[in-house]
ModelCIF file with pLDDT and N, C-alpha, C, O atoms, coordinates in Angstrom:
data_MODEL
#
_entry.id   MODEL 
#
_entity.id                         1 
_entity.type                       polymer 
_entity.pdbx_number_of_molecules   1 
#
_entity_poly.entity_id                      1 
_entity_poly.type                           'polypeptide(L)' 
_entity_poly.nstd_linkage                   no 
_entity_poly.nstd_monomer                   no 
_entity_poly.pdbx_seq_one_letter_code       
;(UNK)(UNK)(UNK)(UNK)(UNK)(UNK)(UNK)(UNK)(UNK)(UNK)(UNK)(UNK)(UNK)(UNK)(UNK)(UNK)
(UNK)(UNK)(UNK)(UNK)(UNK)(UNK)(UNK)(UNK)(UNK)(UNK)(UNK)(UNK)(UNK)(UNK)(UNK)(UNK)
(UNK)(UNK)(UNK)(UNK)(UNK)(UNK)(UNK)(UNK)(UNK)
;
_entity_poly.pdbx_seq_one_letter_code_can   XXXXXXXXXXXXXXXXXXXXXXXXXXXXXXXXXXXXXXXXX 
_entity_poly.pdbx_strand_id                 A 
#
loop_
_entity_poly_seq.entity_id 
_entity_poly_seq.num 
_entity_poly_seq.mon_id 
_entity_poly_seq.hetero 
1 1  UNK n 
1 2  UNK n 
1 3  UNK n 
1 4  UNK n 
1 5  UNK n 
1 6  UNK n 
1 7  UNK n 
1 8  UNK n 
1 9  UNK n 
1 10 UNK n 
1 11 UNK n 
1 12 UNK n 
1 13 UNK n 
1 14 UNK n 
1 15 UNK n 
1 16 UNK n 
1 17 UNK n 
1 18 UNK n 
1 19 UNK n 
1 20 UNK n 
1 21 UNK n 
1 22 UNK n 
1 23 UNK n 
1 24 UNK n 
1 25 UNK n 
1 26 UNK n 
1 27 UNK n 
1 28 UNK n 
1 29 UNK n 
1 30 UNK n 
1 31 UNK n 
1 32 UNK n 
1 33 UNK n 
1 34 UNK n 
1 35 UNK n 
1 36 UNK n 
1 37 UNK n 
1 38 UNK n 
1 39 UNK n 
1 40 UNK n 
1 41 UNK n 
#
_struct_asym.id          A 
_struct_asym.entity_id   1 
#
loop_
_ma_qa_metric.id 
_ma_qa_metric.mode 
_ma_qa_metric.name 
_ma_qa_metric.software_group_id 
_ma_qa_metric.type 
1 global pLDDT . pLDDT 
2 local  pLDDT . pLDDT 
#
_ma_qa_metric_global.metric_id      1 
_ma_qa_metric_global.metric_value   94.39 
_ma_qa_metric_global.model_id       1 
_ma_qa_metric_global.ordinal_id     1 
#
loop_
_ma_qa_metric_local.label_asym_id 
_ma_qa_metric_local.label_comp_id 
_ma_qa_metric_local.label_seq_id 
_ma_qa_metric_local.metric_id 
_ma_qa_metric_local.metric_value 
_ma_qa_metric_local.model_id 
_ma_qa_metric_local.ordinal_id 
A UNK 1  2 98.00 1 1  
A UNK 2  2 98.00 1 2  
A UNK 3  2 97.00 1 3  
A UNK 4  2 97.00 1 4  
A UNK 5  2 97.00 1 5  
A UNK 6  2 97.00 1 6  
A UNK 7  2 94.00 1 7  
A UNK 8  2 96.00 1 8  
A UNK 9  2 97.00 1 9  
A UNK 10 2 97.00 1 10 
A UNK 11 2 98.00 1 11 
A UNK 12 2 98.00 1 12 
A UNK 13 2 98.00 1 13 
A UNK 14 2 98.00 1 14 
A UNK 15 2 98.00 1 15 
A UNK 16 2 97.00 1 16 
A UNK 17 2 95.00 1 17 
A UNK 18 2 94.00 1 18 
A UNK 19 2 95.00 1 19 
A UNK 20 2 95.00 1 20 
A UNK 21 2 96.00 1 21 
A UNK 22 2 97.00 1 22 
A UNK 23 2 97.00 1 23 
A UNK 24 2 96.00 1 24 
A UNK 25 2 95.00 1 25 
A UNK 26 2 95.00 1 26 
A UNK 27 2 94.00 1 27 
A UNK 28 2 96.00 1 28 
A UNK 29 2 96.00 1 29 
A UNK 30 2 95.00 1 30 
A UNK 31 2 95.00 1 31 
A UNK 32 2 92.00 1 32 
A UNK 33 2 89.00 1 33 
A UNK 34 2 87.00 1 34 
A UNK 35 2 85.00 1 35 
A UNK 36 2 85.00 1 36 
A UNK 37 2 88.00 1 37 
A UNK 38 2 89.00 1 38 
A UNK 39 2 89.00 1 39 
A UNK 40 2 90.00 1 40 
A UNK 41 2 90.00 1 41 
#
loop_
_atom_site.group_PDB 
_atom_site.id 
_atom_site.type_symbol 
_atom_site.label_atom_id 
_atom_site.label_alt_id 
_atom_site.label_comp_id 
_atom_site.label_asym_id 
_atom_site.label_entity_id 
_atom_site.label_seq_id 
_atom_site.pdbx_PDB_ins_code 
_atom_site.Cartn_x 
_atom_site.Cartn_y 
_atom_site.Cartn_z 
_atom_site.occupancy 
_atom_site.B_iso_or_equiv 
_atom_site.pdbx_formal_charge 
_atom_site.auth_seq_id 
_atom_site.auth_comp_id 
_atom_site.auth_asym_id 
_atom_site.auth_atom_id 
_atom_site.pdbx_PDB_model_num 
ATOM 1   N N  . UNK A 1 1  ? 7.777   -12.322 -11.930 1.00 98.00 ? 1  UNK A N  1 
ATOM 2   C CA . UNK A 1 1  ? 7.038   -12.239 -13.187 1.00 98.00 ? 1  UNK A CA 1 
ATOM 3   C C  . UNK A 1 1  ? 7.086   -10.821 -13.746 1.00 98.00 ? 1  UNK A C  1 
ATOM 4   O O  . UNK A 1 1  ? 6.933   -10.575 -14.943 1.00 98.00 ? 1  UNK A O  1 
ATOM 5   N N  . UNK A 1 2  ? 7.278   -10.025 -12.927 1.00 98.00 ? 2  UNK A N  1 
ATOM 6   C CA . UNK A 1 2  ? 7.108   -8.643  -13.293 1.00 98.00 ? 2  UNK A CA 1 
ATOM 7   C C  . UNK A 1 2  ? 8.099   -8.037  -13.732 1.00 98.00 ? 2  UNK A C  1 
ATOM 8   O O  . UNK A 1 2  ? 7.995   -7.119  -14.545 1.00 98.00 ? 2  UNK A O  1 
ATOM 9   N N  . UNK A 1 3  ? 9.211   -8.458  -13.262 1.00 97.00 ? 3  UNK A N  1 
ATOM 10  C CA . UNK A 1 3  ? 10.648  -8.486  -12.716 1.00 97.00 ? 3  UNK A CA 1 
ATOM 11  C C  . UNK A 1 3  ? 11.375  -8.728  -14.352 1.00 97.00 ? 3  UNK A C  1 
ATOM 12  O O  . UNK A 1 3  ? 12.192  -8.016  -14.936 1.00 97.00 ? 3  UNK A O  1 
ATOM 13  N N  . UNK A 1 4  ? 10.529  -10.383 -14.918 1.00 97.00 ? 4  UNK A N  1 
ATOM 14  C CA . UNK A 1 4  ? 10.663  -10.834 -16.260 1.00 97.00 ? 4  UNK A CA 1 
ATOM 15  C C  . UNK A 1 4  ? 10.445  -9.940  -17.607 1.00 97.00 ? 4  UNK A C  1 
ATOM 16  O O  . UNK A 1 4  ? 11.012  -10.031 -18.696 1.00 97.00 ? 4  UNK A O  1 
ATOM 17  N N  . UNK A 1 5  ? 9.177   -8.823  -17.050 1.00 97.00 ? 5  UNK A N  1 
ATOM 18  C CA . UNK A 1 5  ? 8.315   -8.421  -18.648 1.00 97.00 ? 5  UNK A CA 1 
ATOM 19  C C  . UNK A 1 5  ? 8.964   -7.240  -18.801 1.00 97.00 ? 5  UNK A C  1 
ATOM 20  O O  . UNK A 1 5  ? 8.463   -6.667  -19.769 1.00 97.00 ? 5  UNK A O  1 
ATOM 21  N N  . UNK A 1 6  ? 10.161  -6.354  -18.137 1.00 97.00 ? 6  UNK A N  1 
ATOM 22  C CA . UNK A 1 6  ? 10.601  -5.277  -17.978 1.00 97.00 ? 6  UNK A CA 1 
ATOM 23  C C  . UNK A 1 6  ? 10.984  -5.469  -19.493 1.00 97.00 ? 6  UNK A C  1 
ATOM 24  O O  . UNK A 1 6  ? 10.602  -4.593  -20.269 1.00 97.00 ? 6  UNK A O  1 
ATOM 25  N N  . UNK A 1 7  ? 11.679  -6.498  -19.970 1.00 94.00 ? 7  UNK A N  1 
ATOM 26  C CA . UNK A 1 7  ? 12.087  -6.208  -21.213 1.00 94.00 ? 7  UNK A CA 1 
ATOM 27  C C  . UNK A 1 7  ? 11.331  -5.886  -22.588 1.00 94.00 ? 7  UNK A C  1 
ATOM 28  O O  . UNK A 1 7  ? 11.883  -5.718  -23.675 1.00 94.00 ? 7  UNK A O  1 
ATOM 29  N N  . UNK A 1 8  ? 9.351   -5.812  -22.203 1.00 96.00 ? 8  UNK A N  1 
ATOM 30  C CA . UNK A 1 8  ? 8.638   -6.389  -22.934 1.00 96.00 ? 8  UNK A CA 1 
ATOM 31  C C  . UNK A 1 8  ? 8.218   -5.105  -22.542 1.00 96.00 ? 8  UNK A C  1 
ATOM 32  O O  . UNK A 1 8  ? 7.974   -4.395  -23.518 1.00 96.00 ? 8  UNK A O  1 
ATOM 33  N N  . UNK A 1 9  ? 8.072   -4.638  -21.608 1.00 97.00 ? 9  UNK A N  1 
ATOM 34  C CA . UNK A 1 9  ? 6.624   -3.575  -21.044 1.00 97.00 ? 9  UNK A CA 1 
ATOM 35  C C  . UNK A 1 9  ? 7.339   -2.720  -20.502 1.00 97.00 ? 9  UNK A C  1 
ATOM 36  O O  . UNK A 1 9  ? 8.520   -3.036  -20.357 1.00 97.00 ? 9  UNK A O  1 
ATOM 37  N N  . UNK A 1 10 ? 6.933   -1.464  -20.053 1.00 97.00 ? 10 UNK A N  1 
ATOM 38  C CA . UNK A 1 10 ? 7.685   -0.576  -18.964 1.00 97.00 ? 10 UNK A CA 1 
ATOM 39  C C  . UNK A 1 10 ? 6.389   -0.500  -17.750 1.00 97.00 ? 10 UNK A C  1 
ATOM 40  O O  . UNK A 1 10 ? 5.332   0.115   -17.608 1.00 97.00 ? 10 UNK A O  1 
ATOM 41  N N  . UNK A 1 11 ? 7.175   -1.503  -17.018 1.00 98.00 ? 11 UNK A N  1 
ATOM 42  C CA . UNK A 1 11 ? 6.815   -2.007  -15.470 1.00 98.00 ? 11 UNK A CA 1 
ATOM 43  C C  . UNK A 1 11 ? 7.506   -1.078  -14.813 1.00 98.00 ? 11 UNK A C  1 
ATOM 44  O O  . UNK A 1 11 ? 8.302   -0.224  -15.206 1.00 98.00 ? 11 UNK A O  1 
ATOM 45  N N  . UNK A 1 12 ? 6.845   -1.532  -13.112 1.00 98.00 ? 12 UNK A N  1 
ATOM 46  C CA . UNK A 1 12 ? 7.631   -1.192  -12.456 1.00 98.00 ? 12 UNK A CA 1 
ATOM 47  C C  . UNK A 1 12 ? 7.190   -1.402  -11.137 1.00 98.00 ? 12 UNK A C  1 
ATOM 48  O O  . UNK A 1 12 ? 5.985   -1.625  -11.026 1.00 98.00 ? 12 UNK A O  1 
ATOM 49  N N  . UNK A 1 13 ? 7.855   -1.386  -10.125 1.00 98.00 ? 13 UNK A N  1 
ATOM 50  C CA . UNK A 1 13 ? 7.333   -2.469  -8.651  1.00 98.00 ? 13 UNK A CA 1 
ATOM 51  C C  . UNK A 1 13 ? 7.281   -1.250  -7.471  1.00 98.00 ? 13 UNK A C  1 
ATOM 52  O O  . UNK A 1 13 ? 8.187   -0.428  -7.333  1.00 98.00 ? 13 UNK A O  1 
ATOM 53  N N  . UNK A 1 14 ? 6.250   -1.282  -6.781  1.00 98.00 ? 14 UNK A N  1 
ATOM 54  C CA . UNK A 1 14 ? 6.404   -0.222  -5.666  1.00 98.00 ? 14 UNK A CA 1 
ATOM 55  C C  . UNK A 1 14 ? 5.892   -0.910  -4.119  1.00 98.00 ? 14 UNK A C  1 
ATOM 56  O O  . UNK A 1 14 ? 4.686   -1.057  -3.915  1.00 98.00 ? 14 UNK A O  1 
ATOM 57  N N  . UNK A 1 15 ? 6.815   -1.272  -3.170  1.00 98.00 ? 15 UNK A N  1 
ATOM 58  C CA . UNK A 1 15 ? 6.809   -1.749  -2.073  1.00 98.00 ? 15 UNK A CA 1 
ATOM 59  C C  . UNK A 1 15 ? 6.526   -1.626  -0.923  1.00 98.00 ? 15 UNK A C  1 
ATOM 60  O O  . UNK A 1 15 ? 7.444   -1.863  -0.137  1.00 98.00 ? 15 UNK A O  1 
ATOM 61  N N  . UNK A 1 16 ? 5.140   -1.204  -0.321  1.00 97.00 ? 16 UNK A N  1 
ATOM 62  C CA . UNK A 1 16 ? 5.016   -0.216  0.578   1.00 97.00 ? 16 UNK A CA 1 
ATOM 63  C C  . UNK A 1 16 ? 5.063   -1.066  2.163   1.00 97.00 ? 16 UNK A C  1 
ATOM 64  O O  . UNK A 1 16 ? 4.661   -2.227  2.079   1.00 97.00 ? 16 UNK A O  1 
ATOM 65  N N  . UNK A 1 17 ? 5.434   -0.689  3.348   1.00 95.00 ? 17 UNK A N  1 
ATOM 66  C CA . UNK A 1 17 ? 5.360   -1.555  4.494   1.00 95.00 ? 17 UNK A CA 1 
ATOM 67  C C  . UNK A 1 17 ? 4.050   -1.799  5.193   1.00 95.00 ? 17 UNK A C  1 
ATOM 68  O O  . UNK A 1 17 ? 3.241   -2.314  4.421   1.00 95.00 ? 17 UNK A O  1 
ATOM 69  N N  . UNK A 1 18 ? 3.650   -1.628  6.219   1.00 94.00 ? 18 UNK A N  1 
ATOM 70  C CA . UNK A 1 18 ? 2.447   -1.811  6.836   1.00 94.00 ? 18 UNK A CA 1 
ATOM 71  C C  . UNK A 1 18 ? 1.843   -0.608  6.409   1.00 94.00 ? 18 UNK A C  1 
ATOM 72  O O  . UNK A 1 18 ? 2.455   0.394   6.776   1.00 94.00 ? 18 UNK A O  1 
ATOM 73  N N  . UNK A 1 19 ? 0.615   -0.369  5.606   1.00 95.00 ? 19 UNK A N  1 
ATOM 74  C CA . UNK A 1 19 ? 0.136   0.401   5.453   1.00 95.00 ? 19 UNK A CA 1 
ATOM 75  C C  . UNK A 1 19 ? -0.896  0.488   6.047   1.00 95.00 ? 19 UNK A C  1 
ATOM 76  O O  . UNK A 1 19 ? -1.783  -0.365  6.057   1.00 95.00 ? 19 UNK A O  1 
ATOM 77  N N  . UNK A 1 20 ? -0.899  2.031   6.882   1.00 95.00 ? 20 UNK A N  1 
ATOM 78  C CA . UNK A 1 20 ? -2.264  2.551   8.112   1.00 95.00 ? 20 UNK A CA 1 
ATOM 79  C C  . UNK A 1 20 ? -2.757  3.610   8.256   1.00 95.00 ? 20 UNK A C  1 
ATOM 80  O O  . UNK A 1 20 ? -2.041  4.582   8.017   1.00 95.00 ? 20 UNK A O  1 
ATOM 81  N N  . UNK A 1 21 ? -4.048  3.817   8.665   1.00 96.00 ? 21 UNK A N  1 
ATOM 82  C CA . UNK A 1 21 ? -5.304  5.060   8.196   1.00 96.00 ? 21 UNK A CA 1 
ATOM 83  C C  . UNK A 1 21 ? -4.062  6.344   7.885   1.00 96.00 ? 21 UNK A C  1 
ATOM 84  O O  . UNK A 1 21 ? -2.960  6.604   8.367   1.00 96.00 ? 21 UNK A O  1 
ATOM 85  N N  . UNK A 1 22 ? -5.005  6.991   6.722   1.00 97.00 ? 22 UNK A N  1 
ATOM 86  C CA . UNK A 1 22 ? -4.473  8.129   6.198   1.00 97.00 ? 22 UNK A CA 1 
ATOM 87  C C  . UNK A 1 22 ? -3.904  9.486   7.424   1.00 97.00 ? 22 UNK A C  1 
ATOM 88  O O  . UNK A 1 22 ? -4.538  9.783   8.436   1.00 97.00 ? 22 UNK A O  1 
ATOM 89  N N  . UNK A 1 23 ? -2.934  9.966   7.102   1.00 97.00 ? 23 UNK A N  1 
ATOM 90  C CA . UNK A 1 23 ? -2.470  11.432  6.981   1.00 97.00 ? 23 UNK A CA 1 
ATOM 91  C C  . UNK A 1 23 ? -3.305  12.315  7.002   1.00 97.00 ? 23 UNK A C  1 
ATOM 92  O O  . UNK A 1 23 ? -3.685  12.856  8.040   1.00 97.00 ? 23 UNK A O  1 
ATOM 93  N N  . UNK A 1 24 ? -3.634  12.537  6.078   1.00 96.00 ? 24 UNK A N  1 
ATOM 94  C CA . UNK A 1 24 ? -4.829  13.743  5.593   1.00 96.00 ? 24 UNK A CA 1 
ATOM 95  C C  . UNK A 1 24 ? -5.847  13.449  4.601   1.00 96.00 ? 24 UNK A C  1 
ATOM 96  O O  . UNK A 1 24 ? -6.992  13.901  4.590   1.00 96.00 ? 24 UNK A O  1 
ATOM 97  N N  . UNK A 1 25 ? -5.223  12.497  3.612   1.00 95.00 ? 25 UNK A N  1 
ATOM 98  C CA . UNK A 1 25 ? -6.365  12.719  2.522   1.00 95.00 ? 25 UNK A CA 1 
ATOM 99  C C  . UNK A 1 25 ? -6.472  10.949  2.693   1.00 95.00 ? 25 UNK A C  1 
ATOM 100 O O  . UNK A 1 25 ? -5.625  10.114  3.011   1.00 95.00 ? 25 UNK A O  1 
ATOM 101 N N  . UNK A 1 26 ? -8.062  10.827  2.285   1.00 95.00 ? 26 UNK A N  1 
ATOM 102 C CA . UNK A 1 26 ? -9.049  11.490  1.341   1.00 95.00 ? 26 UNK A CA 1 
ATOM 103 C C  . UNK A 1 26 ? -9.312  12.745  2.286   1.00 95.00 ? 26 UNK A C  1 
ATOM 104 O O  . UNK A 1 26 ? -9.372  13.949  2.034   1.00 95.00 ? 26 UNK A O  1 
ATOM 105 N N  . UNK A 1 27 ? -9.492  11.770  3.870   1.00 94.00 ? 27 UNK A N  1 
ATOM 106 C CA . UNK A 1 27 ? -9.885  11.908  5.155   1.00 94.00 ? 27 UNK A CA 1 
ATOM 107 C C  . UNK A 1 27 ? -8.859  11.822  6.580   1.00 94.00 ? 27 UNK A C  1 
ATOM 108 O O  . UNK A 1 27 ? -8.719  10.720  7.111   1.00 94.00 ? 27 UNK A O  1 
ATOM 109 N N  . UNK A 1 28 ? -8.469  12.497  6.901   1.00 96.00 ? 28 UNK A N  1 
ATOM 110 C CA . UNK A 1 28 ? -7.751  12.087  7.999   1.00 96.00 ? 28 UNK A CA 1 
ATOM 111 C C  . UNK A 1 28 ? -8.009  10.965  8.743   1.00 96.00 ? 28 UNK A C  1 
ATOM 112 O O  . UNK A 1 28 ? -9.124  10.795  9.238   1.00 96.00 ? 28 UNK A O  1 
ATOM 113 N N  . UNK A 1 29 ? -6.979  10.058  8.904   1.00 96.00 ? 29 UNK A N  1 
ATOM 114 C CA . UNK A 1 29 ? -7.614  9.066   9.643   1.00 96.00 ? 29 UNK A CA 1 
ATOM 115 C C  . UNK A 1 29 ? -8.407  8.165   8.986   1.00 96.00 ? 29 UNK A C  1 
ATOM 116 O O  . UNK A 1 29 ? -8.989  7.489   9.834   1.00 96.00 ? 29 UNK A O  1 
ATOM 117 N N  . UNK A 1 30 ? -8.676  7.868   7.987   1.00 95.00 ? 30 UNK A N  1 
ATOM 118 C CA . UNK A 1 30 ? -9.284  7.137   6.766   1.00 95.00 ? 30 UNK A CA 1 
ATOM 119 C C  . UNK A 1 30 ? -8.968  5.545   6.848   1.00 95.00 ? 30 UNK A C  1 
ATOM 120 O O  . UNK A 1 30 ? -7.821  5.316   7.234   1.00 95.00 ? 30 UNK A O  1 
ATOM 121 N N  . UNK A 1 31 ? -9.540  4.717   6.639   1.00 95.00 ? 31 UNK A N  1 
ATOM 122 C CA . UNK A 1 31 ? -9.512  3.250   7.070   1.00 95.00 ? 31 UNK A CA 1 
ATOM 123 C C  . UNK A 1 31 ? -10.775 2.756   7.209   1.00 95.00 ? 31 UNK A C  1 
ATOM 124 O O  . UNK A 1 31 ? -11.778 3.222   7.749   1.00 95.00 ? 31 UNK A O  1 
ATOM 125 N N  . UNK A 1 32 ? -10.421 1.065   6.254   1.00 92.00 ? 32 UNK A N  1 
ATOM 126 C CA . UNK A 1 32 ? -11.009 0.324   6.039   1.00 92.00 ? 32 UNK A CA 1 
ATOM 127 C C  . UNK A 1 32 ? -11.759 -0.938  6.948   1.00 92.00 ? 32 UNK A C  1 
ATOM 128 O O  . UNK A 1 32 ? -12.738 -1.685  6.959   1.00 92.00 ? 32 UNK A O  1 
ATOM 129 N N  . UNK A 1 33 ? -10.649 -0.611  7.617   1.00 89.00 ? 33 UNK A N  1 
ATOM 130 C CA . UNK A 1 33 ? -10.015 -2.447  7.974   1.00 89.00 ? 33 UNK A CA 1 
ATOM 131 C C  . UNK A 1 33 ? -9.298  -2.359  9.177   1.00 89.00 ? 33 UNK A C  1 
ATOM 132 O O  . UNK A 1 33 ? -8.622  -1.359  9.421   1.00 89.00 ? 33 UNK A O  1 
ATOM 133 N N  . UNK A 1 34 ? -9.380  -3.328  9.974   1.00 87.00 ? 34 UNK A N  1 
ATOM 134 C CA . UNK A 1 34 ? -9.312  -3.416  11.431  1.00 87.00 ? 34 UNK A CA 1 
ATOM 135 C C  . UNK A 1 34 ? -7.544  -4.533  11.407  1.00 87.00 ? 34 UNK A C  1 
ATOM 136 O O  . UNK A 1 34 ? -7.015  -5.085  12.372  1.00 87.00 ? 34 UNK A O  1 
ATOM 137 N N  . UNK A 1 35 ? -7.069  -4.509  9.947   1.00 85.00 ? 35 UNK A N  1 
ATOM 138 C CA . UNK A 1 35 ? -5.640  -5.026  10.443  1.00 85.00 ? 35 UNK A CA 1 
ATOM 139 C C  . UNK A 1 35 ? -4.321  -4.673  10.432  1.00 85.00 ? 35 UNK A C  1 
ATOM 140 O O  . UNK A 1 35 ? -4.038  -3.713  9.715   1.00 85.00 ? 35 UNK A O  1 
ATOM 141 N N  . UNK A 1 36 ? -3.414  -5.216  11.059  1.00 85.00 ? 36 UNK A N  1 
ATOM 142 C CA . UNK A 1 36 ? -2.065  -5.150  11.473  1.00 85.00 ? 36 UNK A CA 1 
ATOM 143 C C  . UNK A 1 36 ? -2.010  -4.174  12.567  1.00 85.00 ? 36 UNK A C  1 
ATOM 144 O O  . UNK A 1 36 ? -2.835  -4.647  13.349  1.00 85.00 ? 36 UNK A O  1 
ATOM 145 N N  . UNK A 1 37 ? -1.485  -2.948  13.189  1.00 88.00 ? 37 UNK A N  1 
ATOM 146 C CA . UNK A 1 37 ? -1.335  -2.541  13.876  1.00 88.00 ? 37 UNK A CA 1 
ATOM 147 C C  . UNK A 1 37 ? -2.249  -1.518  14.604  1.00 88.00 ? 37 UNK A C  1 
ATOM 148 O O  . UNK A 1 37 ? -2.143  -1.208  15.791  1.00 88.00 ? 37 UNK A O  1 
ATOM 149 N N  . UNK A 1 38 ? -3.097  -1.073  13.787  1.00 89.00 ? 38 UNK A N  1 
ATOM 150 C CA . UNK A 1 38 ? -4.390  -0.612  14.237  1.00 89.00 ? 38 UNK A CA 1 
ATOM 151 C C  . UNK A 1 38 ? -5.242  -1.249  14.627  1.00 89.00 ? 38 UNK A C  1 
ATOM 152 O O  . UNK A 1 38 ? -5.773  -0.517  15.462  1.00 89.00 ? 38 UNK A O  1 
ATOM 153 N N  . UNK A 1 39 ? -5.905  -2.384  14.595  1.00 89.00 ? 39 UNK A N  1 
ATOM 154 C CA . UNK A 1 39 ? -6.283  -3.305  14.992  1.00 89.00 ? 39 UNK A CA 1 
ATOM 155 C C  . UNK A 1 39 ? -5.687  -3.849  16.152  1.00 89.00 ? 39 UNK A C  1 
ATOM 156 O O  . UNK A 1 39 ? -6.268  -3.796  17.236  1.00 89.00 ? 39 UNK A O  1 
ATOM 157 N N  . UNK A 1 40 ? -4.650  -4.333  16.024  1.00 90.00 ? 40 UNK A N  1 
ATOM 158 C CA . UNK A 1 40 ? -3.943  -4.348  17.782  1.00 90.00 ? 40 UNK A CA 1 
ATOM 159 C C  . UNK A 1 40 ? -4.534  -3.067  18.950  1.00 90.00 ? 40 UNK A C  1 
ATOM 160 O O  . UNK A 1 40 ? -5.115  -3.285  20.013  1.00 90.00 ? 40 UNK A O  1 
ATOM 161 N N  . UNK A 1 41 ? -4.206  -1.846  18.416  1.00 90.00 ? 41 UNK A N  1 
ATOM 162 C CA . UNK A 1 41 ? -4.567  -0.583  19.365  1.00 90.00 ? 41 UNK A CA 1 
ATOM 163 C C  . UNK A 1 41 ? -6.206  -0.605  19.672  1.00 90.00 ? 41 UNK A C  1 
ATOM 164 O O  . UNK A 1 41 ? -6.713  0.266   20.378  1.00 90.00 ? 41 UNK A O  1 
#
């Protein structure tokens, strides 16, 4: 769908993989949520 409106809008798609607690910011270590691979550990 998004893929479709490129000709209409300036879209654009960003794909990220398992995403898990922060780097540095806000907070090091920052997290919500107890899933995918942190949750396993």
């Amino acid at each position: 769908l998004v893929a479709r409106s490129h000709a209409e809008l300036p879209v654009c798609i960003v794909r990220p993989s398992i995403v898990c607690p922060a780097w540095e910011e806000p907070v090091p270590g920052w997290v919500d949520n107890l899933n995918g691979p942190v949750g396993v550990m």
